[in-house]
PDB file of N, CA and C in Angstrom:
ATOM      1  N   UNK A   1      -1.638 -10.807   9.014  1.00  0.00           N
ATOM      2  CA  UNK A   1      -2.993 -10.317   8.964  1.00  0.00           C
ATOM      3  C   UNK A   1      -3.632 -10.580  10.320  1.00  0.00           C
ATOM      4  N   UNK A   2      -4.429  -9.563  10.818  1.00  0.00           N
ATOM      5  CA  UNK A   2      -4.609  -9.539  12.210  1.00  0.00           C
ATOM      6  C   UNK A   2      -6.050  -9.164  12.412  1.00  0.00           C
ATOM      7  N   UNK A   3      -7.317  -9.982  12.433  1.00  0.00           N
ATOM      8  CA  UNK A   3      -8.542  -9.954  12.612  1.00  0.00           C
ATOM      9  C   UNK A   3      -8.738  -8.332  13.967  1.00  0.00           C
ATOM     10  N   UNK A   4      -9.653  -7.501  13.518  1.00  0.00           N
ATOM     11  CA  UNK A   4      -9.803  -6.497  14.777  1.00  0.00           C
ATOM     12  C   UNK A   4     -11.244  -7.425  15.466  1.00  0.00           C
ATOM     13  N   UNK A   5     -11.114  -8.161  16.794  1.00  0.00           N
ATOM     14  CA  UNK A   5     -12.284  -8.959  16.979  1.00  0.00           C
ATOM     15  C   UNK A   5     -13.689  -7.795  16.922  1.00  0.00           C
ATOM     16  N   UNK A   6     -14.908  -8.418  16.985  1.00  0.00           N
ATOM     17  CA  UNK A   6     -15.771  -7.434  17.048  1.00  0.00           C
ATOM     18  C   UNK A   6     -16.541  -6.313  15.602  1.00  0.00           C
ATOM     19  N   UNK A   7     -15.807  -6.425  14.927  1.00  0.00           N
ATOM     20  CA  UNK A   7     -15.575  -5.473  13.745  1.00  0.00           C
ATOM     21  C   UNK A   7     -14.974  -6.228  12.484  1.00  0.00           C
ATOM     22  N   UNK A   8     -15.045  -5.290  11.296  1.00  0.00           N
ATOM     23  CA  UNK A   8     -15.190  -5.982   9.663  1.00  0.00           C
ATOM     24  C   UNK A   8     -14.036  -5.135   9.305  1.00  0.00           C
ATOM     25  N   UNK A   9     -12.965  -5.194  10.675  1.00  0.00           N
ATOM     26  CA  UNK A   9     -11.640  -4.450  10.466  1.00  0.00           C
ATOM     27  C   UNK A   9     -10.219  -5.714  10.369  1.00  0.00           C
ATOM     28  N   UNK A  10      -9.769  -5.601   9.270  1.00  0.00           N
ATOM     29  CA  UNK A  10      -8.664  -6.690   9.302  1.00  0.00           C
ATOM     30  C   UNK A  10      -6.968  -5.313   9.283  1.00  0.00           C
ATOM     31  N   UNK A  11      -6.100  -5.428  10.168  1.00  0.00           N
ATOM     32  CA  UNK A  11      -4.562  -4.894   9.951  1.00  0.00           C
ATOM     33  C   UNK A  11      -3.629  -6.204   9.297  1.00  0.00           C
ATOM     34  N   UNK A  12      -3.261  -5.543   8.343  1.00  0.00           N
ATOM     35  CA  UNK A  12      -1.818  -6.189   7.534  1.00  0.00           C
ATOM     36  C   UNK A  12      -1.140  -5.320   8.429  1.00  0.00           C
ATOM     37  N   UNK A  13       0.172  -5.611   8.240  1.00  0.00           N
ATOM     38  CA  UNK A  13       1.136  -5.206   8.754  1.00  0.00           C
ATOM     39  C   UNK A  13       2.541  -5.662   8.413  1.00  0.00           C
ATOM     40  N   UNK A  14       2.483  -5.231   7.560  1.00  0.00           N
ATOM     41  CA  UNK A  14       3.790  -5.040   6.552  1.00  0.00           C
ATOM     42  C   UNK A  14       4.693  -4.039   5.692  1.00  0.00           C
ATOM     43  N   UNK A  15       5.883  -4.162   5.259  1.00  0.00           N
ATOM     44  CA  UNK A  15       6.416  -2.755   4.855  1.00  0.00           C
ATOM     45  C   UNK A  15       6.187  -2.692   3.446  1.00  0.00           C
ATOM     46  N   UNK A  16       5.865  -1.503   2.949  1.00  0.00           N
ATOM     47  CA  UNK A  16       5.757  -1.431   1.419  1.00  0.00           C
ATOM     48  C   UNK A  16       6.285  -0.187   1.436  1.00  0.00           C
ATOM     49  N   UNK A  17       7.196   0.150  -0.366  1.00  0.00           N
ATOM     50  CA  UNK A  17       6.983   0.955  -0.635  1.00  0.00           C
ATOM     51  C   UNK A  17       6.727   2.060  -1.509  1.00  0.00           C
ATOM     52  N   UNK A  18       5.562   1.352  -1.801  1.00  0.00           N
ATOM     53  CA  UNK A  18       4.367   2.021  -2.742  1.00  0.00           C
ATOM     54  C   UNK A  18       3.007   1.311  -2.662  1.00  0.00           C
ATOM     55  N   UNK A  19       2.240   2.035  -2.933  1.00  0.00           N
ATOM     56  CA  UNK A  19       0.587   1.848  -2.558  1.00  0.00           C
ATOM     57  C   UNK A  19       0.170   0.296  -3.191  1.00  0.00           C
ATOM     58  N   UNK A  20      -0.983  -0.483  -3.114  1.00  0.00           N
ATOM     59  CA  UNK A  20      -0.836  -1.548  -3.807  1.00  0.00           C
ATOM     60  C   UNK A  20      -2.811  -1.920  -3.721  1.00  0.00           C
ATOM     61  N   UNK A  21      -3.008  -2.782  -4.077  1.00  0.00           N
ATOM     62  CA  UNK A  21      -4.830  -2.683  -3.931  1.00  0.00           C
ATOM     63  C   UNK A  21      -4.872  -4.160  -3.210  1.00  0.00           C
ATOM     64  N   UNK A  22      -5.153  -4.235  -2.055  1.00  0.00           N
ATOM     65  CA  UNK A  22      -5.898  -4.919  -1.263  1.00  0.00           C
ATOM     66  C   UNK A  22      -7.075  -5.693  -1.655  1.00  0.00           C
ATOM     67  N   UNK A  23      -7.439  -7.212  -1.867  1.00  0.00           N
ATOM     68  CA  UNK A  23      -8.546  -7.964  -2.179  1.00  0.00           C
ATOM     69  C   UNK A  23      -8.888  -8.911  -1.370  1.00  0.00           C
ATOM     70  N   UNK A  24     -10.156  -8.825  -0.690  1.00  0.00           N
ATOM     71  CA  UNK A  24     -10.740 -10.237   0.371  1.00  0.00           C
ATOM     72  C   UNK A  24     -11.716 -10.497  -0.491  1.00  0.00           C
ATOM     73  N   UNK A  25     -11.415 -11.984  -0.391  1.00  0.00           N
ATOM     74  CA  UNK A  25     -12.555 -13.108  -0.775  1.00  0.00           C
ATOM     75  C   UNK A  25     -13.436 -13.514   0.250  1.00  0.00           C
ATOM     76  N   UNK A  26     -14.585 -13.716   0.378  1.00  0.00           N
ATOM     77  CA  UNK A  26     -15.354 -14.880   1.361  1.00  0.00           C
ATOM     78  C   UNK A  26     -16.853 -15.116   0.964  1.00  0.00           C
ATOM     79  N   UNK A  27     -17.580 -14.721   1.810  1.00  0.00           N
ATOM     80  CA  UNK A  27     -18.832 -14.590   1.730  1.00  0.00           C
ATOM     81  C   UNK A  27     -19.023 -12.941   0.632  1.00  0.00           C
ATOM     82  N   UNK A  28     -17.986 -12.660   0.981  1.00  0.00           N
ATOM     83  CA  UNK A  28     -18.115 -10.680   0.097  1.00  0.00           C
ATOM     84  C   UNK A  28     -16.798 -10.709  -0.550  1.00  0.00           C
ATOM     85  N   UNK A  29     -16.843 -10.156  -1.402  1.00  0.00           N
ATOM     86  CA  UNK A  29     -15.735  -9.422  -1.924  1.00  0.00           C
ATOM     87  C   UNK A  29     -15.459  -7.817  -1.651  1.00  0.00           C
ATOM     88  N   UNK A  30     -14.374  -7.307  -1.386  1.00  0.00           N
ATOM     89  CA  UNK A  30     -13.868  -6.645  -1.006  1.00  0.00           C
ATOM     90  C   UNK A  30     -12.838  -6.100  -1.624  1.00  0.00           C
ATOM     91  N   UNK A  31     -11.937  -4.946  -2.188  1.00  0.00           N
ATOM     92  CA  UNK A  31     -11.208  -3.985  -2.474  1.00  0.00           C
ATOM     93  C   UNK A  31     -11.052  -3.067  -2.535  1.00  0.00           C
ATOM     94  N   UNK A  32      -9.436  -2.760  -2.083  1.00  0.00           N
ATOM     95  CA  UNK A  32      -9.188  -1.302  -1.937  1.00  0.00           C
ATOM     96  C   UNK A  32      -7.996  -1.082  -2.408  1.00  0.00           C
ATOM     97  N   UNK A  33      -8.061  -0.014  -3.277  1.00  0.00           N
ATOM     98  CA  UNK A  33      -6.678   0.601  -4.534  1.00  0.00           C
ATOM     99  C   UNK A  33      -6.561   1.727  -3.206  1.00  0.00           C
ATOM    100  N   UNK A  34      -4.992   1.163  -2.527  1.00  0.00           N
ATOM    101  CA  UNK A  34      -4.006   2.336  -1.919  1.00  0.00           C
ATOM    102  C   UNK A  34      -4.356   3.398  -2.374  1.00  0.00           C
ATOM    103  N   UNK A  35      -3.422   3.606  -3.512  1.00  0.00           N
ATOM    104  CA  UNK A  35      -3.720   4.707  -4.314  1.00  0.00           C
ATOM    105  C   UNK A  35      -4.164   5.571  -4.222  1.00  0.00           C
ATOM    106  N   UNK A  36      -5.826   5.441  -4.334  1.00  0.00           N
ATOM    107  CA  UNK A  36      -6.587   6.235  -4.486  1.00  0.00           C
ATOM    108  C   UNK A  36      -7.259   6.829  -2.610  1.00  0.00           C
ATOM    109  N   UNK A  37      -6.787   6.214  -1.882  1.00  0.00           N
ATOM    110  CA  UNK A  37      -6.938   6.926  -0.652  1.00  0.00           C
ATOM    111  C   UNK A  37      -6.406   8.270  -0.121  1.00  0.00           C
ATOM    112  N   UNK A  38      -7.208   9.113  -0.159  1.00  0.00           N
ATOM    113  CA  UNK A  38      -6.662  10.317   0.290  1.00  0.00           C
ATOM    114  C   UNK A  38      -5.882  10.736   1.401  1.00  0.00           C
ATOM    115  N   UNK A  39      -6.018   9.506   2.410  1.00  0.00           N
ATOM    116  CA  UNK A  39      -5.336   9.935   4.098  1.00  0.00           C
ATOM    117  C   UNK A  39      -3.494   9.035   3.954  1.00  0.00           C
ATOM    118  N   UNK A  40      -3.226   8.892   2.702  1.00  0.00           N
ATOM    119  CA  UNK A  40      -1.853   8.283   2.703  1.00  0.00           C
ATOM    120  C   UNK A  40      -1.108   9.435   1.676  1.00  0.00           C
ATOM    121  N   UNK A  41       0.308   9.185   2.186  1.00  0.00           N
ATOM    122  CA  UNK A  41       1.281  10.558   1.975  1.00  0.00           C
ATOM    123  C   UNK A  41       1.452  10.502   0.485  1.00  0.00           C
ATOM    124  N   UNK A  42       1.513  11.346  -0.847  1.00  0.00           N
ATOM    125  CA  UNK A  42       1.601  11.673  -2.099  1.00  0.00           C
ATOM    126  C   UNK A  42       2.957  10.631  -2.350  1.00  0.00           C
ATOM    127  N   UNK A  43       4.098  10.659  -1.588  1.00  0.00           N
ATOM    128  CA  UNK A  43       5.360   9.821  -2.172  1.00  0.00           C
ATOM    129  C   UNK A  43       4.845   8.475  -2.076  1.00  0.00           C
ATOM    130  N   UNK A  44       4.056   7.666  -0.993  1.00  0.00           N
ATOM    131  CA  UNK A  44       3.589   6.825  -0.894  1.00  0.00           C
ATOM    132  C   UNK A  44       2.734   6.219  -2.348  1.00  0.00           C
ATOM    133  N   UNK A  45       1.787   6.579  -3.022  1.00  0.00           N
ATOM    134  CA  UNK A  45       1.204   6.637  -4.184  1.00  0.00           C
ATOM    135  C   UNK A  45       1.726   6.727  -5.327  1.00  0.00           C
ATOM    136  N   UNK A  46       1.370   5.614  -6.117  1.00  0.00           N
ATOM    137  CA  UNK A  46       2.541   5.167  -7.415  1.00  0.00           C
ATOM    138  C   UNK A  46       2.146   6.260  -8.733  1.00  0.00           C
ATOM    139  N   UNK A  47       3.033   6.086  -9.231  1.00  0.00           N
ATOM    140  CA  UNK A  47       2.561   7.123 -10.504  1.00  0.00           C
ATOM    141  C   UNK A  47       2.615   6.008 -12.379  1.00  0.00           C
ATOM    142  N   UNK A  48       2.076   6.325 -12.844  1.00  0.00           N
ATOM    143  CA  UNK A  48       2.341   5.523 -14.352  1.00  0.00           C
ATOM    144  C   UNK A  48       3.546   5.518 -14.687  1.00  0.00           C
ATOM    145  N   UNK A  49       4.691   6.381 -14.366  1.00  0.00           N
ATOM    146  CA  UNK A  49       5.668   6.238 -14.710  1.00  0.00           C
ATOM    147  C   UNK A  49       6.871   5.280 -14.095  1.00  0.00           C
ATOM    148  N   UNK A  50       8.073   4.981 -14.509  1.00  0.00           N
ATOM    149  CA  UNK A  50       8.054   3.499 -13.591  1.00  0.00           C
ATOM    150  C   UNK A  50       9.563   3.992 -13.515  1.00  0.00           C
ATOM    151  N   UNK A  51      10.216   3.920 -12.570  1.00  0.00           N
ATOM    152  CA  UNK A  51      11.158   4.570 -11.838  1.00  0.00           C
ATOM    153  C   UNK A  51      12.640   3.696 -12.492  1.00  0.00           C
ATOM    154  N   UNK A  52      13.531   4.570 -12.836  1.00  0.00           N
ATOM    155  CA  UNK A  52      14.679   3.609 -13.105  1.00  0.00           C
ATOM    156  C   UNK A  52      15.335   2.927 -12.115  1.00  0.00           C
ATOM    157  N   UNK A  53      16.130   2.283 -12.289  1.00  0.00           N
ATOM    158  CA  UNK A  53      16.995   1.694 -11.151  1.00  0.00           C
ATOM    159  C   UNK A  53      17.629   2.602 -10.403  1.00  0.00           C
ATOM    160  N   UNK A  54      18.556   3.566 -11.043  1.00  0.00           N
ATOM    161  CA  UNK A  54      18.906   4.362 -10.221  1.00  0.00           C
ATOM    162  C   UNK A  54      18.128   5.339  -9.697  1.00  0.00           C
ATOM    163  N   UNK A  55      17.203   5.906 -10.241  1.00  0.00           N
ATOM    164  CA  UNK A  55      16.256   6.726  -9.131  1.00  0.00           C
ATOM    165  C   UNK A  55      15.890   5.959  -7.800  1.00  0.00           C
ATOM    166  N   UNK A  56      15.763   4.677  -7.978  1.00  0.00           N
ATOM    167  CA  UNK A  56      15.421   3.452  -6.749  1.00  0.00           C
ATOM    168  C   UNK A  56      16.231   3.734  -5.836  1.00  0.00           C
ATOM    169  N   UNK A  57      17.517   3.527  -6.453  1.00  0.00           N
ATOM    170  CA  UNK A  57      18.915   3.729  -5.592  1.00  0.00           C
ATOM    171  C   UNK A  57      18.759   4.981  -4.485  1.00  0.00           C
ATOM    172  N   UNK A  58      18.716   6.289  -5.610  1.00  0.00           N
ATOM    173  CA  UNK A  58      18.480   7.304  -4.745  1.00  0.00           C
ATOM    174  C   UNK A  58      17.426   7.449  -3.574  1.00  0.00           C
ATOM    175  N   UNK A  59      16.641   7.083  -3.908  1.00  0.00           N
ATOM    176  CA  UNK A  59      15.331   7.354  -2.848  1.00  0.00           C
ATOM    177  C   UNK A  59      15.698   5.955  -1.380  1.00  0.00           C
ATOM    178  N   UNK A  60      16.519   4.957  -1.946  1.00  0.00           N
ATOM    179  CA  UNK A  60      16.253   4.071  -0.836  1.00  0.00           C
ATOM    180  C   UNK A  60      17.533   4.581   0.291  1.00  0.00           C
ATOM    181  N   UNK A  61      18.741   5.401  -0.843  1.00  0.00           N
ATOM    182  CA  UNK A  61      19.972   6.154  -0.142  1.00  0.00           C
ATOM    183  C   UNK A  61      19.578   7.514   0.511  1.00  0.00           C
ATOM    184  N   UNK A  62      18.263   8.458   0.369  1.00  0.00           N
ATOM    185  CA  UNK A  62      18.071   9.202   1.279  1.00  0.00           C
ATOM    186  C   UNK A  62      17.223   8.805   2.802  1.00  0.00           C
ATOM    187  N   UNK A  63      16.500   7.618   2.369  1.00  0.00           N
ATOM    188  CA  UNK A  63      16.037   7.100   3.354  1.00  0.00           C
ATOM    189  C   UNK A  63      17.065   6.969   4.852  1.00  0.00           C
ATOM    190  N   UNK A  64      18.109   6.545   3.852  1.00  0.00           N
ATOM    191  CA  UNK A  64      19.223   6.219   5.326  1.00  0.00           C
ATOM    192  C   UNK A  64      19.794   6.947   6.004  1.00  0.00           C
TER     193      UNK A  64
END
């Protein structure tokens, strides 16, 4: 986690892959459901349905 100085901007920087909801504690509370952000790619964004193992397989074997 990487403070942007100046600004109420924090970068994670880590690999995921699927959307996940973001929570800061402090003086404010703060959250944000991936998800529901419009400027991240549709495969990125989880769906209710929950993927078998082997669909996992597949998607992590076209990656390569």
């Amino acid at each position: 986690m990487s403070p942007v100085a100046g600004t109420n901007t924090v970068i994670l920087d880590f690999p995921a892959y699927e959307a996940f909801t973001v929570g800061v504690a402090g003086g404010s509370v703060y959250e944000v459901d991936l998800n529901e952000r419009p400027n991240l790619p549709d495969g990125f964004k989880y769906t209710d349905t929950l993927l078998t193992i082997d669909d996992i397989n597949e998607q992590l074997l076209a990656l390569q």
